[in-house]
Protein backbone atom coordinates (compact mmCIF):
# COMPACT_ATOMS: atom_id res chain seq x y z
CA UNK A 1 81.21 109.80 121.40
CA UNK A 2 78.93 107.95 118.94
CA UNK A 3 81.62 105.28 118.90
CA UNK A 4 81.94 104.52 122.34
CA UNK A 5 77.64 104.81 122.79
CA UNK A 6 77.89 102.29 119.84
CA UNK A 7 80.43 99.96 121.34
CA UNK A 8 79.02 99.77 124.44
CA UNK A 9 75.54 98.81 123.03
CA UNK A 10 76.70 96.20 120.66
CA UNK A 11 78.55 94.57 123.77
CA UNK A 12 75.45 94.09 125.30
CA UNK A 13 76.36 94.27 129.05
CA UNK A 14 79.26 96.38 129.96
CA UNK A 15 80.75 96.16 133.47
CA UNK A 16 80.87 99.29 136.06
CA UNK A 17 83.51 99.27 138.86
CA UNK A 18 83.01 101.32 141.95
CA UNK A 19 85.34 101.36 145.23
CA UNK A 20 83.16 100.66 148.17
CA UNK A 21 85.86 101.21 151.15
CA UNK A 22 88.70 100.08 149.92
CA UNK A 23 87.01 97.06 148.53
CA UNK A 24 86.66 96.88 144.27
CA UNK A 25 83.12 96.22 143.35
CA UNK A 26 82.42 95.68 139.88
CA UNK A 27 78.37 94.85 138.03
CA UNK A 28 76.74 94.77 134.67
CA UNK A 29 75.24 97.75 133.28
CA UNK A 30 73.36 97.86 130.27
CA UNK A 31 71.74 101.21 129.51
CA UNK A 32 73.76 104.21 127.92
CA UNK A 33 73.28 106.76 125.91
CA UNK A 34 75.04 110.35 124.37
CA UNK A 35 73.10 113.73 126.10
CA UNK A 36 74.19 117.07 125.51
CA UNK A 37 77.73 115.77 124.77
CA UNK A 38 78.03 113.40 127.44
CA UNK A 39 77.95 110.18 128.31
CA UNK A 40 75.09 109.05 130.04
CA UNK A 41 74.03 106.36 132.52
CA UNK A 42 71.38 105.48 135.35
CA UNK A 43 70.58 103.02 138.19
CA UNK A 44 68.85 103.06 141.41
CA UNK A 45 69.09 105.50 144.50
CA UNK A 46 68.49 102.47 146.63
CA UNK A 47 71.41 100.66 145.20
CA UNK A 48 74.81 100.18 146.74
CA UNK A 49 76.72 101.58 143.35
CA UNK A 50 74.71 104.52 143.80
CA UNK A 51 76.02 105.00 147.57
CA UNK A 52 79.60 103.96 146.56
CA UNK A 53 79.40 106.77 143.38
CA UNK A 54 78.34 109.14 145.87
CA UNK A 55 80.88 108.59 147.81
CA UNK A 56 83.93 108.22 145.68
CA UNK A 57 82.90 109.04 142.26
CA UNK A 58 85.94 107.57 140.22
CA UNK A 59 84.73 104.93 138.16
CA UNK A 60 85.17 102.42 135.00
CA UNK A 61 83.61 100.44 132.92
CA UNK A 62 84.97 97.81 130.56
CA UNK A 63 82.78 96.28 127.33
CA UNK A 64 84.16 93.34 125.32
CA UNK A 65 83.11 93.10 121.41
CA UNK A 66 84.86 90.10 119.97
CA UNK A 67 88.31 90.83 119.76
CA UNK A 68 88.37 94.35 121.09
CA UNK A 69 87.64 96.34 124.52
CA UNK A 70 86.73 99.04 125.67
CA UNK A 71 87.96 101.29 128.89
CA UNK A 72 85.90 104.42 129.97
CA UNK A 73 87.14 106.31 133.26
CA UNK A 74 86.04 109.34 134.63
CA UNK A 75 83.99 110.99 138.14
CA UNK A 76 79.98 110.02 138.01
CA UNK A 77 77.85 113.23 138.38
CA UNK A 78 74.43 112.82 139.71
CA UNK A 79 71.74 114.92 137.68
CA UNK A 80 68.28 115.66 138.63
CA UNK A 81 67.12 116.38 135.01
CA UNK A 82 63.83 115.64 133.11
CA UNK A 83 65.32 116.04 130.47
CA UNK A 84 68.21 113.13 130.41
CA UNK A 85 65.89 111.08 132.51
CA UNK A 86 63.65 111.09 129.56
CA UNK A 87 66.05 110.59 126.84
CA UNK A 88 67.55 107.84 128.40
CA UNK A 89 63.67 105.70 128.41
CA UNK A 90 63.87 106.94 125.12
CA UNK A 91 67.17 104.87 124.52
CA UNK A 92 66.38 102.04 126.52
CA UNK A 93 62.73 100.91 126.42
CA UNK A 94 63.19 97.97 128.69
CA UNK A 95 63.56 100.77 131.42
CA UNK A 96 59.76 100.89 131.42
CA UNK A 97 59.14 97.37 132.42
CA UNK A 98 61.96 98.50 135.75
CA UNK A 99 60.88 101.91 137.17
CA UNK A 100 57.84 102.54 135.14
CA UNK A 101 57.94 106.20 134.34
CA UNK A 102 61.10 108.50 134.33
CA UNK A 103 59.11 110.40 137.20
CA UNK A 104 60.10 107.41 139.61
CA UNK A 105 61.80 108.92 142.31
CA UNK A 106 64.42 106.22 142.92
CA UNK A 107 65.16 106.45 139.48
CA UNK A 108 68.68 108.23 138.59
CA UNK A 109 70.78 109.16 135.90
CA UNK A 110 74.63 110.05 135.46
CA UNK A 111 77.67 111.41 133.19
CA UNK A 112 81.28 110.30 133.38
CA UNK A 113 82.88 113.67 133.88
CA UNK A 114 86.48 114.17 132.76
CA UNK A 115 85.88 110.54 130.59
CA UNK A 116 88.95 109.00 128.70
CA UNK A 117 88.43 106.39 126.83
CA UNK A 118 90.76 103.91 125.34
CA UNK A 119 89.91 100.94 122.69
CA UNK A 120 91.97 98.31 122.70
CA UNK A 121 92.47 95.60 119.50
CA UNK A 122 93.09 92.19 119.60
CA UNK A 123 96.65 93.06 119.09
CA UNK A 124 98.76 96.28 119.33
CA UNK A 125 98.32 99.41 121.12
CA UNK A 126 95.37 100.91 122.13
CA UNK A 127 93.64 103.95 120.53
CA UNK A 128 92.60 106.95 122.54
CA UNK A 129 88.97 107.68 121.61
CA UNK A 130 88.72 110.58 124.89
């Protein structure tokens, strides 16, 4: 898990994509972090990838670091804990400066459940991390 935490920070912005009726839908994220064993993300309940996770929770996210990238798929589960919400300012400071406290109610965070996770090299096959 520390390897895929670590790839996706190094790559800066990584991209989420979400189904939003049929149509793909795909946006920068930025923040991530390992809780409890999982990986760990958050956004805004006012935001449409919020609405579309709800809805169809089957997700993936791609990160490129120079030659190699990075697939992560799995179901996005919702959880209301002060906990994760807490360790994930921790993670990210510039979180602060966009909700202000993790007590913001429109703040959210979420884990990839059943995650796979597949790195793939500049050339060859690609290794199965998950």
């Amino acid at each position: 898990m520390r390897e895929i935490v670590s790839f996706l920070q190094d790559a800066g912005a990584f991209f989420l994509a979400t189904d939003d009726g049929g149509q793909p839908r795909v946006r920068p994220f930025g923040s991530v972090m390992e809780f409890e064993g999982k990986l760990f993300f958050c956004t805004e309940n006012t935001k449409a990838v919020y609405r579309q996770l709800a809805a169809n929770p089957k997700c993936e996210i791609c990160a490129l670091k120079g030659e190699e990238w990075l697939r992560l798929c799995g179901k996005a589960v919702f959880v209301d804990d002060k906990a994760a919400k807490e360790a994930m300012f921790a993670a990210d400071p510039a979180l602060d400066a966009i909700y202000g406290t993790p007590e913001n109610p429109e703040y959210v965070v979420f884990y990839l459940d059943g995650l796979t996770a597949l790195l793939y090299p500049e050339e060859g096959e690609p290794t199965k991390l998950l």
